[in-house]
C-alpha atoms as a PDB file:
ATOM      1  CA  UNK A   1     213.953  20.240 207.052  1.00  0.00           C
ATOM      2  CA  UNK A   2     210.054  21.309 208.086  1.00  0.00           C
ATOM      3  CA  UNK A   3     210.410  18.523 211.015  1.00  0.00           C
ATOM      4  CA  UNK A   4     213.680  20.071 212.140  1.00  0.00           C
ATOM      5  CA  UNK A   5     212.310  23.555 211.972  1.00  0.00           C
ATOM      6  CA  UNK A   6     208.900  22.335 214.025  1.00  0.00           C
ATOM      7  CA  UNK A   7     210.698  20.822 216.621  1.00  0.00           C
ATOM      8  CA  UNK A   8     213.699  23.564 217.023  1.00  0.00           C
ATOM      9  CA  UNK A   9     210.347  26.383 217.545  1.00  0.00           C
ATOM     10  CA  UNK A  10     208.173  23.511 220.128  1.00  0.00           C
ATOM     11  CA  UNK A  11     211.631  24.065 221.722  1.00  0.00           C
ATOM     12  CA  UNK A  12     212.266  27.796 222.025  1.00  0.00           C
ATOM     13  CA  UNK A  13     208.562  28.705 222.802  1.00  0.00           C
ATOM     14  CA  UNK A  14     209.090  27.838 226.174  1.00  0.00           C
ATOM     15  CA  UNK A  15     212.247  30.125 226.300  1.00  0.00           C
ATOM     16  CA  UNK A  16     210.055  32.916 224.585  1.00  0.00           C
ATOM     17  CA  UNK A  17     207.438  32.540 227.422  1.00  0.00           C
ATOM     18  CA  UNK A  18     210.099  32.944 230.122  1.00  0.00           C
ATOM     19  CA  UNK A  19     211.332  35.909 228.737  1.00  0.00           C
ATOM     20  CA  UNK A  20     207.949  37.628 228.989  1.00  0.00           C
ATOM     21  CA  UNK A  21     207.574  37.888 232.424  1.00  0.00           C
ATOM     22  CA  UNK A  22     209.453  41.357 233.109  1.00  0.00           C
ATOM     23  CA  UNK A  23     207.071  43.000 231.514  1.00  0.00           C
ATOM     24  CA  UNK A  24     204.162  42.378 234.173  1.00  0.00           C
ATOM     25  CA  UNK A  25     202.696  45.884 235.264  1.00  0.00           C
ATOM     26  CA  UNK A  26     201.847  46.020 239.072  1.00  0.00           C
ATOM     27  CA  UNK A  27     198.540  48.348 239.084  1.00  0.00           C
ATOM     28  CA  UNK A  28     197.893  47.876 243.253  1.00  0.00           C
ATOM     29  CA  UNK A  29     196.856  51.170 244.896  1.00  0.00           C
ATOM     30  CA  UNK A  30     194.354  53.475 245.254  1.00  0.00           C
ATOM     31  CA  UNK A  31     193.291  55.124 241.433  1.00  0.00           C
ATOM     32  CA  UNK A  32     190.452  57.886 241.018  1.00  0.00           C
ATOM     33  CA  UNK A  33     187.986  56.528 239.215  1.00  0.00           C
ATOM     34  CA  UNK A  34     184.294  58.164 238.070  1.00  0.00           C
ATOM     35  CA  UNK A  35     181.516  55.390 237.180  1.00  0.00           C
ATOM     36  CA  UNK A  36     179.740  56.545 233.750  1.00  0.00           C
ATOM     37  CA  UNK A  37     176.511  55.216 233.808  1.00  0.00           C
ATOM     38  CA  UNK A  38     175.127  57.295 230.984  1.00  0.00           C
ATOM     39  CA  UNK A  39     177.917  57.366 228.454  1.00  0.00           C
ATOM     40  CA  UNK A  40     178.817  61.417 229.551  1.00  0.00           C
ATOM     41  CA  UNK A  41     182.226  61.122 230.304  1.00  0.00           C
ATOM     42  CA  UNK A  42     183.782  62.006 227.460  1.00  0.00           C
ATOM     43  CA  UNK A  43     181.834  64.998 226.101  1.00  0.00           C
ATOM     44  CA  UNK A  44     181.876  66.359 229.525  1.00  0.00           C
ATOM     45  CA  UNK A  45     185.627  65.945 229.936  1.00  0.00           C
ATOM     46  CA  UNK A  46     186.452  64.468 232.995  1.00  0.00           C
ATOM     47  CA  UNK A  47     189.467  63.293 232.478  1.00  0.00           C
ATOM     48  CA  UNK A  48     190.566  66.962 233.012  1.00  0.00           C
ATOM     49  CA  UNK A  49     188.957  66.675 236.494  1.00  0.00           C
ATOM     50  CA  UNK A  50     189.715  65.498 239.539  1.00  0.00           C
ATOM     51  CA  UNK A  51     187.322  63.023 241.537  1.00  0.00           C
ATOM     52  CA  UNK A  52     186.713  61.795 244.894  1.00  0.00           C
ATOM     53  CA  UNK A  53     185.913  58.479 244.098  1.00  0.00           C
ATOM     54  CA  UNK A  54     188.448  56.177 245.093  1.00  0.00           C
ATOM     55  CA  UNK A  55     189.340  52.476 244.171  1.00  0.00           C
ATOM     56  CA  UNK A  56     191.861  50.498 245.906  1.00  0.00           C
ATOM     57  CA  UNK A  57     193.712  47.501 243.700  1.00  0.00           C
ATOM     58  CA  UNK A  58     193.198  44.549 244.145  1.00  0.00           C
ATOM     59  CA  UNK A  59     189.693  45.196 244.224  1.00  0.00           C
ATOM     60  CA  UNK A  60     186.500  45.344 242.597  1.00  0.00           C
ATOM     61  CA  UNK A  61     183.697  48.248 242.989  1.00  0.00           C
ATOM     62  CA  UNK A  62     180.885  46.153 244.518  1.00  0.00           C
ATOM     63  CA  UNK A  63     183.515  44.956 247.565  1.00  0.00           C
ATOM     64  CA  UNK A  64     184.516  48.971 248.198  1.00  0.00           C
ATOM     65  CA  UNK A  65     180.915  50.592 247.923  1.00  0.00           C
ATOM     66  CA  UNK A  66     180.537  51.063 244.283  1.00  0.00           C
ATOM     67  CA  UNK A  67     178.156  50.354 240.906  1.00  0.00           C
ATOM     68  CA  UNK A  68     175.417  47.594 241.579  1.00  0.00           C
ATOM     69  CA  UNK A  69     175.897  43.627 242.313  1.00  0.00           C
ATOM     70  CA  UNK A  70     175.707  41.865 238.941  1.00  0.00           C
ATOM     71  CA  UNK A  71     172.716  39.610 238.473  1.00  0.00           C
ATOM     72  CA  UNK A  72     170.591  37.981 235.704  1.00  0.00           C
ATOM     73  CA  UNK A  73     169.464  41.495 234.568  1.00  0.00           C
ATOM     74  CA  UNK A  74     172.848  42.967 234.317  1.00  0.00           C
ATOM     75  CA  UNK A  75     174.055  44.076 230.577  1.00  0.00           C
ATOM     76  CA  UNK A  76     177.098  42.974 229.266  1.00  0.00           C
ATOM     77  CA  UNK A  77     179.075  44.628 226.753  1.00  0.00           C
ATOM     78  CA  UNK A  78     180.128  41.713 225.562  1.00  0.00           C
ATOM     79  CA  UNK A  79     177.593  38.723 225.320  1.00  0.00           C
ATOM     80  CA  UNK A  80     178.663  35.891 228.036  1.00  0.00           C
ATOM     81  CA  UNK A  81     178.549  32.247 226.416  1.00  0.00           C
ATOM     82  CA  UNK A  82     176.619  29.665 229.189  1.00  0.00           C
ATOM     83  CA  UNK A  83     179.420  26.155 228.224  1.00  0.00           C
END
């Protein structure tokens, strides 16, 4: 009964995956966007504001004029594992 049960769900997870992919959100265009360096953002509310800073997507900020080019110096937020 277990084997039968394994092999009927090895079966439908390819199904499952399939059905998945309606539900892909297109975020290309141009999106106001406000770098926050110092961690102000919030308590200064600017997501009640407008801004003149524009991204286009696909994208990244370095490419359009923005932030600073990564390097060995940069901090993470997350720590990056060297494989």
């Amino acid at each position: 009964m277990k084997q039968a049960f394994l092999v009927f769900m090895l079966m439908a997870l390819p199904v499952i995956g399939c059905l998945a992919d309606d539900q892909v959100m297109d975020f290309s265009g141009s999106w106001g966007f406000r770098l926050d360096p110092d961690n102000a953002g919030i308590a200064a509310q600017w997501y009640g504001s407008e801004t003149d800073q524009i991204l286009t997507l696909p994208g990244c900020l370095q490419e359009q004029g923005y932030g600073n080019v990564p390097g060995p110096d940069t901090v993470w937020m997350n720590p990056v594992v060297n494989s």
